[in-house]
C-alpha atoms as a PDB file:
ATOM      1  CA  UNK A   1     142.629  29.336  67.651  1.00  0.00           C
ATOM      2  CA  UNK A   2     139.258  31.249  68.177  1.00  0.00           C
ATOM      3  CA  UNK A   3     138.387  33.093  71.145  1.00  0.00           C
ATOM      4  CA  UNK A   4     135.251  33.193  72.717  1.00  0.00           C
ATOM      5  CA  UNK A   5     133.910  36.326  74.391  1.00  0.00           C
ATOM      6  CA  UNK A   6     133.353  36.416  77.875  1.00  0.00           C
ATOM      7  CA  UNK A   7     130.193  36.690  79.035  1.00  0.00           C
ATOM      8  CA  UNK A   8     129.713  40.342  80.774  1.00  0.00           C
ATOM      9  CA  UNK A   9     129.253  40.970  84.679  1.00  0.00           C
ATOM     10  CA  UNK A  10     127.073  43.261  84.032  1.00  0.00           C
ATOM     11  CA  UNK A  11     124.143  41.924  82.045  1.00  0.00           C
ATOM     12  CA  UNK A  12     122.999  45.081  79.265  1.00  0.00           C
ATOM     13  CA  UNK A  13     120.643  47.001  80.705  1.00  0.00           C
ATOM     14  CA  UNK A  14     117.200  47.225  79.159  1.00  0.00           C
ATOM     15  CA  UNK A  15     116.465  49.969  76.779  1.00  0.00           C
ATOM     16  CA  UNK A  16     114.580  53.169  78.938  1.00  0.00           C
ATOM     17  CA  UNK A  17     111.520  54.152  77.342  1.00  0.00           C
ATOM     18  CA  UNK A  18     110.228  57.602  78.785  1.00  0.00           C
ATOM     19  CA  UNK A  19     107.001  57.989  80.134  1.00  0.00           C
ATOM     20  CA  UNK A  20     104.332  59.785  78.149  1.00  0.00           C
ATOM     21  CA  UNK A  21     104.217  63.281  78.987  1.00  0.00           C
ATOM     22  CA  UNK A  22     100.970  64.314  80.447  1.00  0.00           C
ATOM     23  CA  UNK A  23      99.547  67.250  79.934  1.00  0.00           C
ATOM     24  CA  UNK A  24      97.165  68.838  82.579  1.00  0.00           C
ATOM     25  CA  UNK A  25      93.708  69.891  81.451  1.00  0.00           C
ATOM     26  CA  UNK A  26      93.082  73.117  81.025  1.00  0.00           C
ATOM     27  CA  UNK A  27      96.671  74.174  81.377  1.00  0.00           C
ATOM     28  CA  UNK A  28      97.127  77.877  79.980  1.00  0.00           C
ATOM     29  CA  UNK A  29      98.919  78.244  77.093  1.00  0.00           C
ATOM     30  CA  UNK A  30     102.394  80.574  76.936  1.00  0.00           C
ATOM     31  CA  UNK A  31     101.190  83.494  75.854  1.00  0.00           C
ATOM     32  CA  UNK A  32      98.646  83.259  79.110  1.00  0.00           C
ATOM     33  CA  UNK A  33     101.330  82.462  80.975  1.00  0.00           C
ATOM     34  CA  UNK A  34     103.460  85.400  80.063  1.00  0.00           C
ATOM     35  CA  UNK A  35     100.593  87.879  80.589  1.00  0.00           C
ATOM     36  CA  UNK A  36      99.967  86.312  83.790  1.00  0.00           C
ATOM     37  CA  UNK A  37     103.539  87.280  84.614  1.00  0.00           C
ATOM     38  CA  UNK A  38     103.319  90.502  83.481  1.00  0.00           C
ATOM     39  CA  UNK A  39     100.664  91.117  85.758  1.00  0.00           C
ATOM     40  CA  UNK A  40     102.042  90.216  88.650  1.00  0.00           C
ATOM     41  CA  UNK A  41     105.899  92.144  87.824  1.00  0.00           C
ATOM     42  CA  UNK A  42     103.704  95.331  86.966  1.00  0.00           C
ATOM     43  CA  UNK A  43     102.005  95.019  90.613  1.00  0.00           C
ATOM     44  CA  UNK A  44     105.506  94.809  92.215  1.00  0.00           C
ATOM     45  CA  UNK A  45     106.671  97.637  90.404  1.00  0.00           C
ATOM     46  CA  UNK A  46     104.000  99.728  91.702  1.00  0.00           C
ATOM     47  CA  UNK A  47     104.654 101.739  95.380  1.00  0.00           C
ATOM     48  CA  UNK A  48     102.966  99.737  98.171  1.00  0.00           C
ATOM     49  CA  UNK A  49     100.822 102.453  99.672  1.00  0.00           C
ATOM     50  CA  UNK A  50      98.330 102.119  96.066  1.00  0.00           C
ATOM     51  CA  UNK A  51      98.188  98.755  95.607  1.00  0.00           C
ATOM     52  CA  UNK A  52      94.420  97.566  96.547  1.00  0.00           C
ATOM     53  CA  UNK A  53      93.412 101.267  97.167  1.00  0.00           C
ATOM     54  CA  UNK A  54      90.036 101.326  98.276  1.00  0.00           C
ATOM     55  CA  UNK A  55      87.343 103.434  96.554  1.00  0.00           C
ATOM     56  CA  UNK A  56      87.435 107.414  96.933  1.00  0.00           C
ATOM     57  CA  UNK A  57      83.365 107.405  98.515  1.00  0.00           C
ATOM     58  CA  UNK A  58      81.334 110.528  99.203  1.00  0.00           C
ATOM     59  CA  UNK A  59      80.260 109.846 102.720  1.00  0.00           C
ATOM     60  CA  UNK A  60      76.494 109.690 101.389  1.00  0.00           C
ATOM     61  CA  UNK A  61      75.103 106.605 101.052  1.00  0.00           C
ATOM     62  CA  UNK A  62      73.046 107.781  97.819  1.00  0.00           C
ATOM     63  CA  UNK A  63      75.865 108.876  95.889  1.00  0.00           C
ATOM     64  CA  UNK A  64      78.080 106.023  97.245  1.00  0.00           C
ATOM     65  CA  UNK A  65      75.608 103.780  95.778  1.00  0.00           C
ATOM     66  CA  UNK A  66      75.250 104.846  92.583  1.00  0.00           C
ATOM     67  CA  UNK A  67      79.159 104.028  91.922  1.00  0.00           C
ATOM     68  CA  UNK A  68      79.933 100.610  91.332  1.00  0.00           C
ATOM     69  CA  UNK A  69      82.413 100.338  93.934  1.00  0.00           C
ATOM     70  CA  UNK A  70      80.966 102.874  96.168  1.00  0.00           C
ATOM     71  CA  UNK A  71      83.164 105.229  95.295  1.00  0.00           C
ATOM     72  CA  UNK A  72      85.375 106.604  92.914  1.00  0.00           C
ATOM     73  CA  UNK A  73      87.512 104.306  91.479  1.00  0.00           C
ATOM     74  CA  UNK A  74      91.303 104.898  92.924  1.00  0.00           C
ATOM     75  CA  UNK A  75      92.841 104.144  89.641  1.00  0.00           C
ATOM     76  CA  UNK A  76      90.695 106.076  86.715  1.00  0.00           C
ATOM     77  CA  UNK A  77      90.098 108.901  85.107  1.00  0.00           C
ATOM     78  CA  UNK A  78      86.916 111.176  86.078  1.00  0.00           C
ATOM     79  CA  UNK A  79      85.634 114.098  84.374  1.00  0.00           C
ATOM     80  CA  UNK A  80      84.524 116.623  85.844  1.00  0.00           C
ATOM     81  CA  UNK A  81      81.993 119.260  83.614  1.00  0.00           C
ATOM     82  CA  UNK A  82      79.825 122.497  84.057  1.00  0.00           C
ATOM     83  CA  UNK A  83      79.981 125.825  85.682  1.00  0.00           C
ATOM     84  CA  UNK A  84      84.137 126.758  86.091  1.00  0.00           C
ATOM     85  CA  UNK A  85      83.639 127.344  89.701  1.00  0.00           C
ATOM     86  CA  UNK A  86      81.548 124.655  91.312  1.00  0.00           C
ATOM     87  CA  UNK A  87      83.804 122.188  89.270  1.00  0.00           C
ATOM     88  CA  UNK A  88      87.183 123.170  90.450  1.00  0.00           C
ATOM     89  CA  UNK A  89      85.964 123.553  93.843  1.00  0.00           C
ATOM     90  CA  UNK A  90      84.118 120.156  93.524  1.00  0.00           C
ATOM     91  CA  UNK A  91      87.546 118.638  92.590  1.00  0.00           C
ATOM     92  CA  UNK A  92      89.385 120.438  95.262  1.00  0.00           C
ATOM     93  CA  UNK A  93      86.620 118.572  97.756  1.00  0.00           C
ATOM     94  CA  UNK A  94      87.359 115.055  96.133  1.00  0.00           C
ATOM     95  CA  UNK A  95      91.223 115.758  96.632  1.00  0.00           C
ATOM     96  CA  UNK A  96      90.567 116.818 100.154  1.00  0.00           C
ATOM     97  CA  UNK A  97      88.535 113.517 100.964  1.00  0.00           C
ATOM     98  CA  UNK A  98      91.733 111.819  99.639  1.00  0.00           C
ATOM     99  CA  UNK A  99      93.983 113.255 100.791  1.00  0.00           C
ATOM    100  CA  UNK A 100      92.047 112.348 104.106  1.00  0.00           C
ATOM    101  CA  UNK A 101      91.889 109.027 102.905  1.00  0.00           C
ATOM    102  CA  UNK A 102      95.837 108.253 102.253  1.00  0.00           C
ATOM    103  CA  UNK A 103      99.439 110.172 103.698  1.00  0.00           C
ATOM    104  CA  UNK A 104     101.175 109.309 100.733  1.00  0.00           C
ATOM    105  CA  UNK A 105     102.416 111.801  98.221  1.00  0.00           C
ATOM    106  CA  UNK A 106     100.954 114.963  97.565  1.00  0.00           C
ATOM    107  CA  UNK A 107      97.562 116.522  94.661  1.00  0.00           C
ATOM    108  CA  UNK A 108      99.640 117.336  91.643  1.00  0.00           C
ATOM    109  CA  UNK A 109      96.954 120.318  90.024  1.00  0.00           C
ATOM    110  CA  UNK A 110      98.246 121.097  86.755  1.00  0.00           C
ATOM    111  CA  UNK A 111      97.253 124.455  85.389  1.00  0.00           C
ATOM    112  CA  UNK A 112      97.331 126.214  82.007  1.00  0.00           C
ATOM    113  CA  UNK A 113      97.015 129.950  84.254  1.00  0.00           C
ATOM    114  CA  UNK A 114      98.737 130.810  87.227  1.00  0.00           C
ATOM    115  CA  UNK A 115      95.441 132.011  89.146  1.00  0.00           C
ATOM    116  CA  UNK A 116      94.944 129.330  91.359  1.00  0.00           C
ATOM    117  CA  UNK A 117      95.047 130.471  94.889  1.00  0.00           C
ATOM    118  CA  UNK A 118      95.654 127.697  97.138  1.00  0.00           C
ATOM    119  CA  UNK A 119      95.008 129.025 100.713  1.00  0.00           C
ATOM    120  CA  UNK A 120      90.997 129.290  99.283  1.00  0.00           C
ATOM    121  CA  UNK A 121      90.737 125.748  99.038  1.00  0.00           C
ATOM    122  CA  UNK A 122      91.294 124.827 102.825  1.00  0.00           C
ATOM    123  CA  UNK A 123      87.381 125.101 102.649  1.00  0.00           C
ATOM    124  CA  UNK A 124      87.462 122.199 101.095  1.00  0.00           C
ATOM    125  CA  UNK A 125      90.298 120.177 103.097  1.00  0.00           C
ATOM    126  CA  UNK A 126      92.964 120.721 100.705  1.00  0.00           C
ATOM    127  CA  UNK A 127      95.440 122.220 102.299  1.00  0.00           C
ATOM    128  CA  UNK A 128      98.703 123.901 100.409  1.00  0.00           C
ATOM    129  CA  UNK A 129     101.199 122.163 102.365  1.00  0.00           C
ATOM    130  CA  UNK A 130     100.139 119.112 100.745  1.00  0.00           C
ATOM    131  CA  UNK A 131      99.287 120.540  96.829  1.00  0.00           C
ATOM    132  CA  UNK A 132     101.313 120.621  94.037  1.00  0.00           C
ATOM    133  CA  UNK A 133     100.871 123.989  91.378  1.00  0.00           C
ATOM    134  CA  UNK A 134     101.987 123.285  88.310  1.00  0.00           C
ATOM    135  CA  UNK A 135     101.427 126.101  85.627  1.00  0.00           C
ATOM    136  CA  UNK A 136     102.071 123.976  82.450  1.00  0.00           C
ATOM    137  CA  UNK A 137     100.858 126.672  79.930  1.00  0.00           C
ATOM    138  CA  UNK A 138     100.321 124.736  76.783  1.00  0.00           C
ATOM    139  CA  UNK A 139      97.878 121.969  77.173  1.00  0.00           C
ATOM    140  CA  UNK A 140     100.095 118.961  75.714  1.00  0.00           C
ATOM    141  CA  UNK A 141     102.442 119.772  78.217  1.00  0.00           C
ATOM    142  CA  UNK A 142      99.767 119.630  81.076  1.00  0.00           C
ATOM    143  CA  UNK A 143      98.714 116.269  79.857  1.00  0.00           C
ATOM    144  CA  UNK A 144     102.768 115.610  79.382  1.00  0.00           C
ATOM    145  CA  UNK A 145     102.865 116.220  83.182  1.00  0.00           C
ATOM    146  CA  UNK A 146      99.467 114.394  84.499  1.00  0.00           C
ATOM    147  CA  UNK A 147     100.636 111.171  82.448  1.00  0.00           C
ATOM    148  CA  UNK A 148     104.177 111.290  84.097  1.00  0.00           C
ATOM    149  CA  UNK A 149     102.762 111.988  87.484  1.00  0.00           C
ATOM    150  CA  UNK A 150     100.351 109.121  87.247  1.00  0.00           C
ATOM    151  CA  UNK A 151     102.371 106.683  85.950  1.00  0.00           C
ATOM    152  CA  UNK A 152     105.009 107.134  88.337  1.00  0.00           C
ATOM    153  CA  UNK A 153     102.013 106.446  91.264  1.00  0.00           C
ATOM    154  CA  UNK A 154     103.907 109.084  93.315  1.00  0.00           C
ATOM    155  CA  UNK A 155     100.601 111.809  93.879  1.00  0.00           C
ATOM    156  CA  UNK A 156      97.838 111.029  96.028  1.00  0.00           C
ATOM    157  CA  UNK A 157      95.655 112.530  93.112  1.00  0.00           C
ATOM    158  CA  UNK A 158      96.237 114.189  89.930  1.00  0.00           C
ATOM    159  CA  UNK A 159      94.217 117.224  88.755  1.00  0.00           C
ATOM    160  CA  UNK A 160      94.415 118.605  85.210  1.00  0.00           C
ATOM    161  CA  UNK A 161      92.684 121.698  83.514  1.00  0.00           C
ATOM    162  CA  UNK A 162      92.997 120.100  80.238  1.00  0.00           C
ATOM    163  CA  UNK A 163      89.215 120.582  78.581  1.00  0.00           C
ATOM    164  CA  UNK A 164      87.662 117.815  76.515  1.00  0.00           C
ATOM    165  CA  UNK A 165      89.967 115.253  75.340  1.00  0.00           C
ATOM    166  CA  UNK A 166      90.069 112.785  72.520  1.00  0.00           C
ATOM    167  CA  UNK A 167      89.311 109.300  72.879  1.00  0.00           C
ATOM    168  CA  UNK A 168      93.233 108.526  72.608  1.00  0.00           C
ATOM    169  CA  UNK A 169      94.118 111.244  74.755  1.00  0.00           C
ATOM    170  CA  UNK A 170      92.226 109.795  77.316  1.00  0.00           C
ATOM    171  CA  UNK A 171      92.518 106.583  76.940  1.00  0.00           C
ATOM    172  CA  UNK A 172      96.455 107.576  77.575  1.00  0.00           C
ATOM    173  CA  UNK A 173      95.391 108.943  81.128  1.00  0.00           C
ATOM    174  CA  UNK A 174      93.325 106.805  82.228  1.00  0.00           C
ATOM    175  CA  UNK A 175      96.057 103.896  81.232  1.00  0.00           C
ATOM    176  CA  UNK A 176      98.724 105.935  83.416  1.00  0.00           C
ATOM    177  CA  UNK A 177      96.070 106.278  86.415  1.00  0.00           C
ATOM    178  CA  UNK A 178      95.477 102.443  86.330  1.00  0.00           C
ATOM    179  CA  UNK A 179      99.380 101.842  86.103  1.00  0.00           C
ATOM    180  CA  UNK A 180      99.974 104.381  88.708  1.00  0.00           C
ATOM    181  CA  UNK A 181      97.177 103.127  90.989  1.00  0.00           C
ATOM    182  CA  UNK A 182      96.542 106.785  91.403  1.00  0.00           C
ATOM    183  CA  UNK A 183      93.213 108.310  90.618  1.00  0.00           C
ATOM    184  CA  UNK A 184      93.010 111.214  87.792  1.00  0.00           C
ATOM    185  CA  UNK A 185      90.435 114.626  88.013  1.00  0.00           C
ATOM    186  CA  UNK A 186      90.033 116.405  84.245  1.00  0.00           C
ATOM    187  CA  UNK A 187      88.317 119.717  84.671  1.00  0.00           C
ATOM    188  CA  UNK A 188      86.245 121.260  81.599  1.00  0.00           C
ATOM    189  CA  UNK A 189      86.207 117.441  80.360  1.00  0.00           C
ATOM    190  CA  UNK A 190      82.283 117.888  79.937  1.00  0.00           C
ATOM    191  CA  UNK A 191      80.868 116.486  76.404  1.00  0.00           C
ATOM    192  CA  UNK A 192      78.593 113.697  74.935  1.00  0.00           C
ATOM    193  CA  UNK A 193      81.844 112.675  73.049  1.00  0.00           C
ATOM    194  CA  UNK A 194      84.106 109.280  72.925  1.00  0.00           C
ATOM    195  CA  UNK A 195      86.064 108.680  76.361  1.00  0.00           C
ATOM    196  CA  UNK A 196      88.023 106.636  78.385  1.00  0.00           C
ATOM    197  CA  UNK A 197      86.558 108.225  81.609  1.00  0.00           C
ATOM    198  CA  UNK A 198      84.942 106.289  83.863  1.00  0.00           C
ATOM    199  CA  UNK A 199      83.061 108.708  85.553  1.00  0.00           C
ATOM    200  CA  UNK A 200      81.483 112.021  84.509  1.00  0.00           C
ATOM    201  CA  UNK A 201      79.923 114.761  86.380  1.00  0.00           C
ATOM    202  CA  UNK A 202      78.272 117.864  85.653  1.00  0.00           C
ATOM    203  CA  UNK A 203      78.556 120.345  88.418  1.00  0.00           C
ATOM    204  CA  UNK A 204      76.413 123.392  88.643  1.00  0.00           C
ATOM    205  CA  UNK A 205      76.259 126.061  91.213  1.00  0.00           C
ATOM    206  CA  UNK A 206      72.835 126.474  93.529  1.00  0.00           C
ATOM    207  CA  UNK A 207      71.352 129.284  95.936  1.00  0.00           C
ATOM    208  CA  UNK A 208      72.897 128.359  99.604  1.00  0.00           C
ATOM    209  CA  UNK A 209      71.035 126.940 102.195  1.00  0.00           C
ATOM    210  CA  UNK A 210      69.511 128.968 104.876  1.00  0.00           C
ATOM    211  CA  UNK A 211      71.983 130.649 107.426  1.00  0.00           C
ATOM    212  CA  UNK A 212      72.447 128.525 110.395  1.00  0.00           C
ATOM    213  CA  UNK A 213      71.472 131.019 113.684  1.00  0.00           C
ATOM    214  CA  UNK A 214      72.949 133.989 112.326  1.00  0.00           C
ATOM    215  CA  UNK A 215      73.006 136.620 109.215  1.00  0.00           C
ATOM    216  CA  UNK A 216      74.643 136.052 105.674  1.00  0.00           C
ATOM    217  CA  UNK A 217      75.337 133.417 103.114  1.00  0.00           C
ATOM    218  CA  UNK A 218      74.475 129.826 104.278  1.00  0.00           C
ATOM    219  CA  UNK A 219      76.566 126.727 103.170  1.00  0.00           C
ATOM    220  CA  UNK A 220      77.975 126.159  99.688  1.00  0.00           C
ATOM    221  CA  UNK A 221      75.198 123.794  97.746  1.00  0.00           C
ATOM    222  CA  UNK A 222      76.404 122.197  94.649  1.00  0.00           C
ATOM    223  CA  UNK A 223      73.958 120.679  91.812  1.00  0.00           C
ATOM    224  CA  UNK A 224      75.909 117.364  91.299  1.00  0.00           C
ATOM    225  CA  UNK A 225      74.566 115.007  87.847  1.00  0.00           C
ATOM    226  CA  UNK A 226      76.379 111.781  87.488  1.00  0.00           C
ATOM    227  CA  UNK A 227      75.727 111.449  83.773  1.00  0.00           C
ATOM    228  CA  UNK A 228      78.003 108.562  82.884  1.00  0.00           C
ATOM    229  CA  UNK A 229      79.305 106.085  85.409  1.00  0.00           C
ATOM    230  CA  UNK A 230      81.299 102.536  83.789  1.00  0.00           C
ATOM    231  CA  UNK A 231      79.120  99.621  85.772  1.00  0.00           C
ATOM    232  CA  UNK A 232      76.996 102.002  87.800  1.00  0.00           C
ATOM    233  CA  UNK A 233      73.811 104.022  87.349  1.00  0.00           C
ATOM    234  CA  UNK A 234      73.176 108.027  86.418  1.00  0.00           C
ATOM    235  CA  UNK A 235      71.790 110.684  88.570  1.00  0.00           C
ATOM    236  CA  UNK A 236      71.236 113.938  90.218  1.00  0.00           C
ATOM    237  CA  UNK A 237      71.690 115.133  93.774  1.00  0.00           C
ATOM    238  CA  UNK A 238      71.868 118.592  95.115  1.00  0.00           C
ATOM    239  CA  UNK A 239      73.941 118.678  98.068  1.00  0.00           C
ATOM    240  CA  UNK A 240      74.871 120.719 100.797  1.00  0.00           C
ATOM    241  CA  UNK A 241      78.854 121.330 101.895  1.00  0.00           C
ATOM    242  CA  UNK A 242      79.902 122.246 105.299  1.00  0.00           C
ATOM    243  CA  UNK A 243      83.482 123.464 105.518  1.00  0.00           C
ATOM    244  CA  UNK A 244      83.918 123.051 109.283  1.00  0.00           C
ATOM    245  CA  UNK A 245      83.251 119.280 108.952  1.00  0.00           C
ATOM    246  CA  UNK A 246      84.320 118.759 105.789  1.00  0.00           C
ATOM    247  CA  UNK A 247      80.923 117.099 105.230  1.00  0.00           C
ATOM    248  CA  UNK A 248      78.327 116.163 102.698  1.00  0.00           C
ATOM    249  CA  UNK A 249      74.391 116.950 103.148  1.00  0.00           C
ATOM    250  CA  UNK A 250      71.841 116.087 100.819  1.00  0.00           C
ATOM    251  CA  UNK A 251      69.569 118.525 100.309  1.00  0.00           C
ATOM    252  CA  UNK A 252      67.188 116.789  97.982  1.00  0.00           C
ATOM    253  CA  UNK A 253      67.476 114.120  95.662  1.00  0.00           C
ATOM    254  CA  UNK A 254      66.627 115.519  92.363  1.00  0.00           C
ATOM    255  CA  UNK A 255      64.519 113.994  89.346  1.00  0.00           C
ATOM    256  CA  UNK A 256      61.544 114.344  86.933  1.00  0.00           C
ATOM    257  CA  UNK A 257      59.458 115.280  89.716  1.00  0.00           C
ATOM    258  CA  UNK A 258      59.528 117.691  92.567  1.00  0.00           C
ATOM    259  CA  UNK A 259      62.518 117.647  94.935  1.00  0.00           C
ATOM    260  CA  UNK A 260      62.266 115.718  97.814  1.00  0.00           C
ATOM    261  CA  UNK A 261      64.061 116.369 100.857  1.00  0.00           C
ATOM    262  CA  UNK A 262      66.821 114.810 102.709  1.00  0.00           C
ATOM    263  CA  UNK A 263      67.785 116.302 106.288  1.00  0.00           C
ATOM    264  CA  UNK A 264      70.778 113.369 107.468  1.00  0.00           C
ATOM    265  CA  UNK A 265      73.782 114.469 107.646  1.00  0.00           C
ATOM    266  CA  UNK A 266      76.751 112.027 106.724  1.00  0.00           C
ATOM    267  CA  UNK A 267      80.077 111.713 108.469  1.00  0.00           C
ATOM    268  CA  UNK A 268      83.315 112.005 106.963  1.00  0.00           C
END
């Protein structure tokens, strides 16, 4: 006796054939992808108060427009060259404008001596309650300390007497100062050599200006030469500061030619 199947209740269902898969135009590839990522965990990671930091300006238009972003750069390394004097007390005027720009954190100043008095630089509207001394000694362990400090995005602004670096050297700051989001000072960095600086100044020291209604020295005037600026343009200003204010002047705008004068006075 044979036996015949049954036919099925269910009739077989027909065989699934997956759709092509499409792939979007342009679509990144992984290793875009993950650096995209990367990106976005490393601006997470940094604290809140430096992320989108506008730029550290002057307060004079023709300095301010000479910088690409009119301003120092928040997150960079400048150099700061010339004279000992007018170049630390230029940097203690650029920490004093940011620390008048932001309330978080503290200037780290790192410092191979311990002769740094810190009272002299209210002048400039740093004031000690808000500065860090660090007397590092040997000079890899004041850039030891500026890379830590930057990296960590902790300081308002970092200030280091470290004299002319090395392309790596600096190139190791200013990768801490854009990781940080916190901008970086080197004093005695002056030189025509390989850096990762985006900014460079040469500061020189000039005869004060007259004395305002009364006997003595007038106000501080600084010779101030932009001589290397990433994505702006050179040049030379002298300028005029006035500690009461916390102001900039420019006293002339300097050039080939004769000086010419400037009499506006600019606004914190």
């Amino acid at each position: 006796m044979s036996v015949v199947p049954l036919p099925s209740r269910r009739p077989p269902s027909p065989a699934v054939v997956a759709p092509p898969r499409v792939v979007p135009a342009g679509r990144r590839s992984k290793a875009g992808l993950l650096a995209a990522l990367r990106r976005k965990i490393e601006a997470m990671e940094r604290p809140t108060g430096q992320v989108g930091a506008p730029a550290l300006g002057f307060g004079l238009v023709e300095i301010d427009d000479a910088l690409p972003e009119g301003g120092l750069r928040p997150a960079a390394l400048h150099e700061i060259g010339g004279a000992a004097g007018p170049a630390l007390a230029f940097a203690a005027l650029i920490a004093g404008r940011r620390l008048g720009q932001t309330a978080a954190g503290p200037v780290l100043w790192c410092t191979a001596r311990a002769g740094l008095y810190p009272p002299g630089l209210t002048a400039f509207g740093l004031v000690p309650e808000r500065l860090l001394l660090v007397c590092a000694g040997a000079r890899r362990r004041t850039l030891w300390a500026m890379e830590e400090t930057l990296a960590s995005g902790r300081a308002a602004l970092v200030v280091g007497e470290a004299g002319r670096l090395g392309l790596t050297e600096s190139r190791r700051l200013q990768l801490a100062a854009e990781n940080g989001g916190t901008p970086a000072l080197l004093l005695g960095g002056e030189g025509q050599g390989a850096s990762a600086a985006v900014t460079r100044w040469r500061v020189q020291s000039a005869p004060s200006g007259p004395a305002a209604g009364y006997r003595g020295v007038g106000r501080i005037r600084f010779r101030l030469e932009l001589t290397r600026c990433r994505g702006g343009r050179p040049g030379a200003w002298l300028v005029e500061w006035d500690d009461a204010t916390h102001t900039f002047t420019v006293a002339a705008i300097l050039g080939d030619g004769p000086a010419l004068p400037e009499a506006e006075a600019v606004g914190a």
